[in-house]
N, C-alpha and C. Protein backbone atom coordinates (compact mmCIF):
# COMPACT_ATOMS: atom_id res chain seq x y z
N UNK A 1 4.24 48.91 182.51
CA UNK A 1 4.88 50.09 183.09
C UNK A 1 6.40 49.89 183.07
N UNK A 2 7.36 50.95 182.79
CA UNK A 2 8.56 50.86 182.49
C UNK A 2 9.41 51.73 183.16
N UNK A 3 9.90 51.34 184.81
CA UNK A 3 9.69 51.72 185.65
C UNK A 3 11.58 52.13 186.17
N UNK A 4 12.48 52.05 184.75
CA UNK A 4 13.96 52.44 184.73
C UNK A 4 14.17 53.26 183.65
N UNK A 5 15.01 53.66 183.84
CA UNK A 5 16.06 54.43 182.04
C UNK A 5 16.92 55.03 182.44
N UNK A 6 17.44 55.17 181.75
CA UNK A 6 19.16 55.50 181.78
C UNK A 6 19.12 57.19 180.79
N UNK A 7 19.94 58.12 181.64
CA UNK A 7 19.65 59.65 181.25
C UNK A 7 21.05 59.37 180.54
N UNK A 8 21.02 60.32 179.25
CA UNK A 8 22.55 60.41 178.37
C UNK A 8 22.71 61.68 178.90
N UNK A 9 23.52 61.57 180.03
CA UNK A 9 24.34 63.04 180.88
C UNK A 9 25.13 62.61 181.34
N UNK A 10 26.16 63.38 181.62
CA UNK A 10 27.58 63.35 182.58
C UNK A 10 27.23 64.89 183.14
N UNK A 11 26.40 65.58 182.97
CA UNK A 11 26.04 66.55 183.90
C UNK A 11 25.47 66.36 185.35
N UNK A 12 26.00 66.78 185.86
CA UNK A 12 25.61 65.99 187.78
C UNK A 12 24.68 66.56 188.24
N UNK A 13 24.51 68.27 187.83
CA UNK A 13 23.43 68.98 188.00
C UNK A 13 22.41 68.70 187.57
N UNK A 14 22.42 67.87 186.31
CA UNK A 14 21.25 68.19 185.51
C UNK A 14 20.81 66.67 186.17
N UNK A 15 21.56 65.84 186.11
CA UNK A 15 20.55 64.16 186.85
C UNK A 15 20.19 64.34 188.13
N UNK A 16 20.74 65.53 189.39
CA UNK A 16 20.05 65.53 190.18
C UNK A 16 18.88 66.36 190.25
N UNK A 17 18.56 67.26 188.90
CA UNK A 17 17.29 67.97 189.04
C UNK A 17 16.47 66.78 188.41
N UNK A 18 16.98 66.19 187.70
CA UNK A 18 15.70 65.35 186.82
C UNK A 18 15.29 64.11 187.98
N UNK A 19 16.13 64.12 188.60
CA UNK A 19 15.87 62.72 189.70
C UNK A 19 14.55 63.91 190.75
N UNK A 20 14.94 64.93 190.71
CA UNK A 20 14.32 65.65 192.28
C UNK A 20 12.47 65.98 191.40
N UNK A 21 12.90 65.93 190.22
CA UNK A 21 11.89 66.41 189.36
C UNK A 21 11.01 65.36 189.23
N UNK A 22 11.39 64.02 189.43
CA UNK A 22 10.73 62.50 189.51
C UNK A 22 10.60 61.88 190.46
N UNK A 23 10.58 62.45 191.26
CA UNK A 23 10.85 61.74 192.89
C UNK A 23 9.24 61.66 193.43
N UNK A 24 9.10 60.66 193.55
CA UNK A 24 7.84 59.89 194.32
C UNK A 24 7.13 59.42 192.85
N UNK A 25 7.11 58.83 192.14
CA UNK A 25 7.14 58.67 190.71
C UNK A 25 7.22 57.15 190.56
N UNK A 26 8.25 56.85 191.47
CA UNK A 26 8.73 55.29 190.38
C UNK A 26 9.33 55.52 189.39
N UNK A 27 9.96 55.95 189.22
CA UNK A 27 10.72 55.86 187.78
C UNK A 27 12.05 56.23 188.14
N UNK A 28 12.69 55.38 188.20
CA UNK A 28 14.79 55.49 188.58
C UNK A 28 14.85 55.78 187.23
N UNK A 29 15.89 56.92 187.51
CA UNK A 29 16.73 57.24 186.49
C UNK A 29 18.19 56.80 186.36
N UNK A 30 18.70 56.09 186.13
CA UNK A 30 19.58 55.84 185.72
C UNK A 30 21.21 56.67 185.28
N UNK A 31 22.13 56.51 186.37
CA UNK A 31 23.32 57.61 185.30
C UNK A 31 24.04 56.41 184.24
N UNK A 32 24.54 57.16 183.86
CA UNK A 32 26.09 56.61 182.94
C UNK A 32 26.79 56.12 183.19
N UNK A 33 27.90 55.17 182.45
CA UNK A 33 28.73 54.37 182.85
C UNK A 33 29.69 55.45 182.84
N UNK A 34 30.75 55.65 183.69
CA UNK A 34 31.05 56.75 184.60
C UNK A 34 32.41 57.24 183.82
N UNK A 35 33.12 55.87 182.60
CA UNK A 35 34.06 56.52 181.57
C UNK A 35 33.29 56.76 180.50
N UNK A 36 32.02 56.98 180.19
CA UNK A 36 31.51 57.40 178.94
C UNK A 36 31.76 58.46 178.28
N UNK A 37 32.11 58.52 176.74
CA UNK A 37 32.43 59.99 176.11
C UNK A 37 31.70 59.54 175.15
N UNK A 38 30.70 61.03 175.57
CA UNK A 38 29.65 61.44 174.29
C UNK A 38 29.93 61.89 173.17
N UNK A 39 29.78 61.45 171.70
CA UNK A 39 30.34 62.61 170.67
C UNK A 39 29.68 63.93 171.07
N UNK A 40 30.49 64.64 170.13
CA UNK A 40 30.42 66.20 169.59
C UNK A 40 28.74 66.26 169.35
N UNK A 41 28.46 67.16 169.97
CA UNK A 41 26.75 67.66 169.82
C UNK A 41 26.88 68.59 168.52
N UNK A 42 26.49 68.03 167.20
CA UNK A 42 26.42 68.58 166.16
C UNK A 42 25.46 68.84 165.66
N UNK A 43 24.53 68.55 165.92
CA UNK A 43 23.00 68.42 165.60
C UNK A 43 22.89 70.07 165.71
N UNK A 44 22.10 70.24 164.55
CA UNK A 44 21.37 71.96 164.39
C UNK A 44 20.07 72.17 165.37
N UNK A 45 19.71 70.95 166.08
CA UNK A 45 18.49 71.61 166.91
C UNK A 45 18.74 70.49 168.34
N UNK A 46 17.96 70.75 169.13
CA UNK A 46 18.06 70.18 170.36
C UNK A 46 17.59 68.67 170.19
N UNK A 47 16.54 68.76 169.29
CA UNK A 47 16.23 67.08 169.37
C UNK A 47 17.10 66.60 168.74
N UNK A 48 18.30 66.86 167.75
CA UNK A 48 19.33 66.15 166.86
C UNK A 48 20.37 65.88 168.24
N UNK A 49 20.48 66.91 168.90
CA UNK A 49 21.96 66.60 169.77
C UNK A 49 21.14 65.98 170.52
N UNK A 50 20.03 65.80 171.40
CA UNK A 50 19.34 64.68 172.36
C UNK A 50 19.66 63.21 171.68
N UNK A 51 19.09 63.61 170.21
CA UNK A 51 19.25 61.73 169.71
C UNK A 51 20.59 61.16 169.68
N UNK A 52 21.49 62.28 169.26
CA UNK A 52 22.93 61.91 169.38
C UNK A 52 23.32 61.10 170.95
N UNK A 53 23.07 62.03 171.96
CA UNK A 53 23.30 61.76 172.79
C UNK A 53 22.55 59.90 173.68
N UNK A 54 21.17 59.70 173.01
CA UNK A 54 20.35 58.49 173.16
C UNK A 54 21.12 57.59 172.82
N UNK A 55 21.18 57.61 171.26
CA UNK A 55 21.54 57.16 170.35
C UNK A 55 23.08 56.11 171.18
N UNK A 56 24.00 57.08 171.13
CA UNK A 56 25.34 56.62 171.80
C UNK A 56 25.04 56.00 173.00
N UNK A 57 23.97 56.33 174.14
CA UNK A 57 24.43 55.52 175.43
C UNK A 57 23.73 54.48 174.98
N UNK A 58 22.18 54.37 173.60
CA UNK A 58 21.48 52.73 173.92
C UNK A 58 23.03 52.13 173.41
N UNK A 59 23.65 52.43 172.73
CA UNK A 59 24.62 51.38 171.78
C UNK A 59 25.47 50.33 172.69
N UNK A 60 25.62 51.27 174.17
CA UNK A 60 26.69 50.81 175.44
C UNK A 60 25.47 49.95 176.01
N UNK A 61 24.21 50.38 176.54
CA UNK A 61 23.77 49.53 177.29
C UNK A 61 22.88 48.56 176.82
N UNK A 62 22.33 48.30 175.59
CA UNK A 62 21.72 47.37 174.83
C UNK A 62 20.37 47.79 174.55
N UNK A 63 19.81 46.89 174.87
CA UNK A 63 18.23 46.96 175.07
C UNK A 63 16.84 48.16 175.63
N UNK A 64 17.98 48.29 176.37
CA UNK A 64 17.58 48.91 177.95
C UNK A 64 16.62 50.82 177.25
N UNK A 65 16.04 50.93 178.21
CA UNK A 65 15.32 52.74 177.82
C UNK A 65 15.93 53.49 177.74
N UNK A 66 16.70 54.16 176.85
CA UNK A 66 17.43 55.30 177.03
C UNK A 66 16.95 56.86 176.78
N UNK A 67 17.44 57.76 177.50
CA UNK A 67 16.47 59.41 177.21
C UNK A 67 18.16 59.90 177.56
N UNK A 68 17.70 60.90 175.83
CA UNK A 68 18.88 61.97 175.77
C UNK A 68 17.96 63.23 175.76
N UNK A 69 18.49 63.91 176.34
CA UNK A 69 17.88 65.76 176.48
C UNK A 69 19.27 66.38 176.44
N UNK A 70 18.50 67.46 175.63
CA UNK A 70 19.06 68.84 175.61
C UNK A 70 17.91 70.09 175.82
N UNK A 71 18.86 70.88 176.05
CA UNK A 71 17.94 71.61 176.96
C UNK A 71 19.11 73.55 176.37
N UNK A 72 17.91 74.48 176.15
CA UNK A 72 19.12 75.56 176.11
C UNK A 72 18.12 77.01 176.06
N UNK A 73 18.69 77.91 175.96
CA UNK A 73 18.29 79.15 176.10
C UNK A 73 17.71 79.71 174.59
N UNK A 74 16.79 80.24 174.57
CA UNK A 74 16.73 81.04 173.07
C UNK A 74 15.86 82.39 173.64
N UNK A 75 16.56 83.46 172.75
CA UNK A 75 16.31 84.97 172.83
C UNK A 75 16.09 85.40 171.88
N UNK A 76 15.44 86.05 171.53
CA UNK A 76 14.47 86.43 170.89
C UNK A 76 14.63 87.32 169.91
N UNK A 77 15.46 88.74 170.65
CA UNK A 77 16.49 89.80 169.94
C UNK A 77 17.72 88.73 169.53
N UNK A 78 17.99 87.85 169.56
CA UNK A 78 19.80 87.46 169.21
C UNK A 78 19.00 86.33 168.21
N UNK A 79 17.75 86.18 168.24
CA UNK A 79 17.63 85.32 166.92
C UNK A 79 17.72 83.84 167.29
N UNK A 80 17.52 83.78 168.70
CA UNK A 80 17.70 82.29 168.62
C UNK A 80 18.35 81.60 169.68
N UNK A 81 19.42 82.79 169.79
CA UNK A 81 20.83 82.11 170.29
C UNK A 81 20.80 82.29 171.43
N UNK A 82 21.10 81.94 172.84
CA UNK A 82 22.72 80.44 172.22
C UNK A 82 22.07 79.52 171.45
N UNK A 83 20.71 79.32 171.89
CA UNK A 83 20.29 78.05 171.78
C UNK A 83 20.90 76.97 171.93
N UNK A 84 21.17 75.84 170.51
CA UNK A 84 21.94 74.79 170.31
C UNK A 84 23.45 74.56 170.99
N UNK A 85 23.90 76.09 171.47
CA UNK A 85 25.46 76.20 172.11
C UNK A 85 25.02 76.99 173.12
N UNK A 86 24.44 77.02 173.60
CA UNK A 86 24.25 77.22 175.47
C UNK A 86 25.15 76.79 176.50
N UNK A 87 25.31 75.29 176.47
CA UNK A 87 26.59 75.27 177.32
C UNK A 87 27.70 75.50 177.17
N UNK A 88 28.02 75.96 175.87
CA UNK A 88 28.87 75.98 175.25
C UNK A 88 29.62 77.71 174.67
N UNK A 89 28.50 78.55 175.03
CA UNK A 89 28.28 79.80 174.24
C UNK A 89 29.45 80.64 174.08
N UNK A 90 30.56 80.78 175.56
CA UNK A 90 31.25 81.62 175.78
C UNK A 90 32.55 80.99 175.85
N UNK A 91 32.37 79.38 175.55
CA UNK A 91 33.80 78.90 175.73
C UNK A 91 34.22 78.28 177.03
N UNK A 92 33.42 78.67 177.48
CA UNK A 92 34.07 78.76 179.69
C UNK A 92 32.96 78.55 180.23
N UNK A 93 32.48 78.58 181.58
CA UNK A 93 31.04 77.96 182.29
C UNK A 93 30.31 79.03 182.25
N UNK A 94 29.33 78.79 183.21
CA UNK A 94 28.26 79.60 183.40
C UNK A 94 28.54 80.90 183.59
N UNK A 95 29.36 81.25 184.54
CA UNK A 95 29.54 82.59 184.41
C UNK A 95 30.02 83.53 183.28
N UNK A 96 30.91 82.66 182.49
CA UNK A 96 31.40 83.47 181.43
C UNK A 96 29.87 83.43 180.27
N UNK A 97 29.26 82.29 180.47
CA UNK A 97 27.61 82.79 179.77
C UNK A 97 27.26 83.78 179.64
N UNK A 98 26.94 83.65 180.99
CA UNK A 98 25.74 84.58 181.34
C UNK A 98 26.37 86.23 180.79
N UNK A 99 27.64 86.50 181.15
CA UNK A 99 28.55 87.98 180.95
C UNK A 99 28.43 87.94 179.22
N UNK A 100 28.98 87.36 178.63
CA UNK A 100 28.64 86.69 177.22
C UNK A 100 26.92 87.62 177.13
N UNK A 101 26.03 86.61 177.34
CA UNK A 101 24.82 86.87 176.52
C UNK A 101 24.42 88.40 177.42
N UNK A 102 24.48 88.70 178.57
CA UNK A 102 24.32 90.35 179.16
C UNK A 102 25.05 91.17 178.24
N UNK A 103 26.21 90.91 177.80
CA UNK A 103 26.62 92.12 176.96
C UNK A 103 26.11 92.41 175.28
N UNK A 104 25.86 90.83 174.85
CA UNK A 104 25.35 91.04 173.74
C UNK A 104 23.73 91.57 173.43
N UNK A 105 23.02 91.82 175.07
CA UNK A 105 21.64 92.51 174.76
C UNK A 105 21.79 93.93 175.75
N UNK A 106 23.01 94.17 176.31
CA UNK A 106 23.42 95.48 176.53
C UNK A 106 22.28 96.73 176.39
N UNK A 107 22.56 96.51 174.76
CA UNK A 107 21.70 97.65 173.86
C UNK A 107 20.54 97.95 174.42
N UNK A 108 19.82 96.30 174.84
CA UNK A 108 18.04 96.46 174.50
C UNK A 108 17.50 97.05 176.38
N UNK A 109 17.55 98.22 176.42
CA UNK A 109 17.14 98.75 178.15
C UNK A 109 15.71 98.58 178.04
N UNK A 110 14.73 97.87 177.23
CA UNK A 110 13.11 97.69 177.48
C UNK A 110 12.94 95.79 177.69
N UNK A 111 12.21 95.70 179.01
CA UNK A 111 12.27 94.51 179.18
C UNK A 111 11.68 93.83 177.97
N UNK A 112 10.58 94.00 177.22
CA UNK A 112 9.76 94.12 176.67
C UNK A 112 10.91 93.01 175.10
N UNK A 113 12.29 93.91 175.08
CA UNK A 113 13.03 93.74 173.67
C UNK A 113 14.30 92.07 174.48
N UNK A 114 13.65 91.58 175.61
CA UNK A 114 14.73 90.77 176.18
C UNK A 114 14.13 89.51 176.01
N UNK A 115 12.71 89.47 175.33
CA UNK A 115 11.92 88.11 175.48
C UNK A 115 13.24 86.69 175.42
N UNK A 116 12.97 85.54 175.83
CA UNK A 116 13.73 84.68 175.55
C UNK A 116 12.54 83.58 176.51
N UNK A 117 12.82 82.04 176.12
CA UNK A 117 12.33 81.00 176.69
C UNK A 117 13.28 80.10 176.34
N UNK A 118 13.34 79.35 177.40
CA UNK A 118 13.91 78.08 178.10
C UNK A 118 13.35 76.56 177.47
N UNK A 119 14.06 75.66 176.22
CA UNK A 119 13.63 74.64 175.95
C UNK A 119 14.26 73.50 176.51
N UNK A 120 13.59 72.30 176.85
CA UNK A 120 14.29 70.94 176.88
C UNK A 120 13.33 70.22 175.72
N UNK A 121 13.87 69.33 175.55
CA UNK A 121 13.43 68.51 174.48
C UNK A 121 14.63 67.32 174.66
N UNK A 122 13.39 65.90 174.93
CA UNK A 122 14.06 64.27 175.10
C UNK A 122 13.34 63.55 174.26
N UNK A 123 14.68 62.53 173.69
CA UNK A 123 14.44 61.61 173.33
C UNK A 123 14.50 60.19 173.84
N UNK A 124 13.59 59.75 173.62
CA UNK A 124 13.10 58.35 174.46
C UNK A 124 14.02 57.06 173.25
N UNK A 125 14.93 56.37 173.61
CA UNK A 125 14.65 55.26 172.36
C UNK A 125 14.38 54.26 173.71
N UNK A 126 14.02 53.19 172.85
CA UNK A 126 13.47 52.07 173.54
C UNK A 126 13.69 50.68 172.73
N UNK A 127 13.19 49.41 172.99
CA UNK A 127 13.61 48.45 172.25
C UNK A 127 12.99 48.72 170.64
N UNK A 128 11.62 49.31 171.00
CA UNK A 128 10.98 49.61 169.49
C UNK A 128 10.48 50.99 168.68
N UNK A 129 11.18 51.66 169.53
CA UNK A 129 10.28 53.02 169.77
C UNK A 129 11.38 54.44 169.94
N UNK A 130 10.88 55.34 169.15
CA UNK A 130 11.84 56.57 169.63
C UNK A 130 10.38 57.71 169.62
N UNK A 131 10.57 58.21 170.67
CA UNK A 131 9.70 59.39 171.02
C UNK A 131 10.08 60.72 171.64
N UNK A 132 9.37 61.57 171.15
CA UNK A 132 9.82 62.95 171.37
C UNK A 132 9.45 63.14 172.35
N UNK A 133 9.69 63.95 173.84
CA UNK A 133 9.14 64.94 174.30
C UNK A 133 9.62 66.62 174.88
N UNK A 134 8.45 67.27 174.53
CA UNK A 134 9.29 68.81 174.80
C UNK A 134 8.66 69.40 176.12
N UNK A 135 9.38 70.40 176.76
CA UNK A 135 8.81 71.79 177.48
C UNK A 135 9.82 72.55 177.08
N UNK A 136 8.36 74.00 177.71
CA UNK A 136 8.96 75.43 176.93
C UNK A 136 8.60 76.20 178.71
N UNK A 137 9.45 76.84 178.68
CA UNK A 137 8.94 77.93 179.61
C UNK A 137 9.43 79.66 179.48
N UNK A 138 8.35 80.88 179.24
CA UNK A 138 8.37 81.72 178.57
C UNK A 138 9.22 83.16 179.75
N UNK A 139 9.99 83.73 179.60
CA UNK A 139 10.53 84.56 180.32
C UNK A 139 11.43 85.93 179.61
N UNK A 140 12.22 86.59 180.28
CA UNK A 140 12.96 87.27 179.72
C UNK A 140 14.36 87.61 180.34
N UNK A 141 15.52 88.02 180.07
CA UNK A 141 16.69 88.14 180.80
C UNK A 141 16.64 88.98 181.61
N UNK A 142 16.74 88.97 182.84
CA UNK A 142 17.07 90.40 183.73
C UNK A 142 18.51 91.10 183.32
N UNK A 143 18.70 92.22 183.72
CA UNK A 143 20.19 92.95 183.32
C UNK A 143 21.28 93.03 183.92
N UNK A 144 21.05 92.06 185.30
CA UNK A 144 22.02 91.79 186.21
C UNK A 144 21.40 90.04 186.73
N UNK A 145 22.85 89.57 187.14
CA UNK A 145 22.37 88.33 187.83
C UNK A 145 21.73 88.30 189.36
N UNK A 146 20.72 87.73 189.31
CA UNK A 146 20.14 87.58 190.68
C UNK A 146 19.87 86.08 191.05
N UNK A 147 19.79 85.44 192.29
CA UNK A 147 19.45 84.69 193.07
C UNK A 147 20.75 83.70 193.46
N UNK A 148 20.84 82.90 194.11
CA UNK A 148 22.09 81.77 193.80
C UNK A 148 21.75 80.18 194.49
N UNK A 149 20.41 79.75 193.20
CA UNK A 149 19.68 78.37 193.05
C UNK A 149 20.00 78.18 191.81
N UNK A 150 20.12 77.59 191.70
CA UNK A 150 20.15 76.56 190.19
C UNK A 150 21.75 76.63 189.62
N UNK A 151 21.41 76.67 188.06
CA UNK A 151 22.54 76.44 187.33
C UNK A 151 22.23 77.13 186.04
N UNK A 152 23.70 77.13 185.30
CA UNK A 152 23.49 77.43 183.79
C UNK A 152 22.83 78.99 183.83
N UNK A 153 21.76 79.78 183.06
CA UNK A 153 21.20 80.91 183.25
C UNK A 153 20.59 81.15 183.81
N UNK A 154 20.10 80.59 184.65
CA UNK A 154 19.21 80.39 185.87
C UNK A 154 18.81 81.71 186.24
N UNK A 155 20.46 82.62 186.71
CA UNK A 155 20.30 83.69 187.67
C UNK A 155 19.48 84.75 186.71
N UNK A 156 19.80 84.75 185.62
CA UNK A 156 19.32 86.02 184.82
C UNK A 156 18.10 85.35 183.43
N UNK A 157 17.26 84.08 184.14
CA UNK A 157 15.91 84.02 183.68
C UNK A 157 15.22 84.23 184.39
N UNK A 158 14.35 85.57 184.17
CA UNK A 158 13.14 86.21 185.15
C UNK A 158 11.57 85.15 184.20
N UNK A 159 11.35 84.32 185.22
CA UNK A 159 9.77 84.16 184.50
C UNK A 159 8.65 84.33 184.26
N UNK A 160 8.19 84.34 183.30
CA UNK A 160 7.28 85.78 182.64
C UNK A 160 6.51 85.82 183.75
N UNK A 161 5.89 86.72 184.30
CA UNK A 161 4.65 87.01 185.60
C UNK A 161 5.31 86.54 186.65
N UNK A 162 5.96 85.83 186.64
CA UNK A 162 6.64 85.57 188.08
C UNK A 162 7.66 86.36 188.93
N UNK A 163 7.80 87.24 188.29
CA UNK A 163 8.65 88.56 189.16
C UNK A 163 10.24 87.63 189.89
N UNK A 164 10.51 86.71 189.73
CA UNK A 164 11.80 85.70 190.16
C UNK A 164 12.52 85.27 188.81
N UNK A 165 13.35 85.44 188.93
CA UNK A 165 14.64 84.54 188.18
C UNK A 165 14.33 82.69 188.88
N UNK A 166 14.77 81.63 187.90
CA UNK A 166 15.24 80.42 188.23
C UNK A 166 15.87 80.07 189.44
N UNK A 167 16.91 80.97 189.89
CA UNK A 167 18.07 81.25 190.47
C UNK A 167 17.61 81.45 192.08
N UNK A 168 16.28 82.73 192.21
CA UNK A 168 15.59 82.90 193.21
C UNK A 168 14.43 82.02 193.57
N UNK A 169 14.51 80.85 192.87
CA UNK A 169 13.25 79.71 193.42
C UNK A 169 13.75 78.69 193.98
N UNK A 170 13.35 78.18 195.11
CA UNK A 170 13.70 76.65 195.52
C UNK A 170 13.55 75.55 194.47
N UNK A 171 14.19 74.73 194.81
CA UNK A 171 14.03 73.36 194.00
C UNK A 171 12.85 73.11 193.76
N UNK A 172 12.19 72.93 194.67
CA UNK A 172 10.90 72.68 194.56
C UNK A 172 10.07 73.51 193.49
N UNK A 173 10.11 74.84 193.92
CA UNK A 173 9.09 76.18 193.14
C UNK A 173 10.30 75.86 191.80
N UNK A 174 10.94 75.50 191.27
CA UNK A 174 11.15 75.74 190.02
C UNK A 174 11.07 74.28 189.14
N UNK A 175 11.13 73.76 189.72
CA UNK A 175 10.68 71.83 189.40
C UNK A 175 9.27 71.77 188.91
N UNK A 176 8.48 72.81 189.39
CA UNK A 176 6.98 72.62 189.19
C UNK A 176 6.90 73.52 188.51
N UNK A 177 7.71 74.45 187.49
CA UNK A 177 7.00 75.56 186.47
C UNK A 177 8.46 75.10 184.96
N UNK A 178 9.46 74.30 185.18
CA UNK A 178 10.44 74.66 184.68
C UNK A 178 10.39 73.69 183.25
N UNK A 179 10.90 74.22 182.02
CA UNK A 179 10.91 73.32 181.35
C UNK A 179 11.33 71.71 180.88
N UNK A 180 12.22 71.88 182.01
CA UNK A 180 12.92 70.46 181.89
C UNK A 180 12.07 69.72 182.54
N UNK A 181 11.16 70.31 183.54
CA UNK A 181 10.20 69.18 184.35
C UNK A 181 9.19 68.61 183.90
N UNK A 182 8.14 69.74 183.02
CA UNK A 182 7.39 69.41 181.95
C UNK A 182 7.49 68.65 181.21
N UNK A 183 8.33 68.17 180.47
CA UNK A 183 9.30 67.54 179.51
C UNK A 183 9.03 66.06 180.01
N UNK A 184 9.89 66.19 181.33
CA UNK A 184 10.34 64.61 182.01
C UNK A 184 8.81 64.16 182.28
N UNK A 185 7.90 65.02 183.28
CA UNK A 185 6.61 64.47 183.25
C UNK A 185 5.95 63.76 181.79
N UNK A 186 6.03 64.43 181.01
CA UNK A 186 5.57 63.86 180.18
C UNK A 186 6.58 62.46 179.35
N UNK A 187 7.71 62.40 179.86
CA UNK A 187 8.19 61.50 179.94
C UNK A 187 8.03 60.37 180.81
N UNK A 188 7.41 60.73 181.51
CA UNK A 188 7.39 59.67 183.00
C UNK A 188 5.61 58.86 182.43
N UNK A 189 5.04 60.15 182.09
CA UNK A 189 3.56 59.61 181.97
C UNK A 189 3.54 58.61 181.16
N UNK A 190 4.44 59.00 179.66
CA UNK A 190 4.40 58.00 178.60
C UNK A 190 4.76 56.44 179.03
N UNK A 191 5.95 56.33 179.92
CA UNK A 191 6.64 55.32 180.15
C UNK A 191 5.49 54.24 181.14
N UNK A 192 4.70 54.98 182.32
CA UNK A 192 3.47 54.67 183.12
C UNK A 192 2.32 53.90 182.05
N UNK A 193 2.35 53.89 180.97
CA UNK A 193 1.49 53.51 180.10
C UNK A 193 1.93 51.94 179.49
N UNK A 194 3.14 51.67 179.11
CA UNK A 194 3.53 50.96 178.93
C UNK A 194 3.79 49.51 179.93
């Protein structure tokens, strides 16, 4: 059982959902050495910029488990996008996102034409081993922002049947349906095996 690893983030949000998302688990997650600079996320898909991101922190800490995730939005009408540039989409944070991707589906007034789902996808390296794991979770944009939980698009992902945005769920209620949690579980399970 392999009961540490070290997350490739300098996102504060995102290691305290993945810690809240693993909690009673056994499994410490690990942050970063606190001057670390990640390269440029160039990778065309989420598992390329995750490995990037692995890749660079095993090099600093040696041996040791390392898990890079990325994690981003894809819509359905826009073809994709942000996807790969999600945090990145509008230039500026979350809010300028979210205004960003609301105006570019403006057009579509049928919930029906707003489909979009939420990916993470990590990479595990290890002393011998690099492994994938993904979650997906299926939803669509609302046309205004609602709730004020979470982060990133949170406010304006309604999930499918769930009549709530990200944004309007506790930590808890969104830890247990969300893609990044799926993901880590199945990260946590793999590591429990070992």
């Amino acid at each position: 059982m392999k009961s540490s690893i070290y997350l490739a983030t300098k996102n504060a949000n995102k290691l305290r959902e993945v810690r809240h998302i693993l909690q009673g688990t056994g499994l410490l997650i690990k942050s970063c050495p606190p001057d670390i600079v990640f390269p440029e996320e160039t990778g065309a898909t989420f598992e390329e910029n995750a490995f990037l991101k692995a890749e660079h922190l095993k090099r600093i800490t040696g041996g040791e488990f390392v898990a890079g995730e990325d994690s981003g939005l894809s819509v359905e009408k826009l073809n994709g996008l942000p996807g790969v540039f999600s945090a990145r989409f509008a230039g500026g944070g979350d809010a300028e996102n979210i205004e960003k991707l609301l105006g570019m589906l403006s057009a579509y007034k049928d919930t029906a034409d707003r489909k979009a789902k939420f990916i993470t996808v990590i990479v595990l390296l290890g002393p011998l081993e690099k492994m994938t794991f993904t979650g997906e979770v299926e939803g669509f944009i609302t046309f205004s922002p609602r709730g004020t939980n979470g982060f990133g698009y949170d406010p304006v992902f309604e999930i499918a049947g769930a009549g709530r945005t990200f944004a309007e769920l506790s930590a808890e209620e969104k830890n247990r349906v969300s893609h990044r949690s799926t993901a880590f579980r199945k990260l946590a399970d793999y590591l429990f095996t070992l």
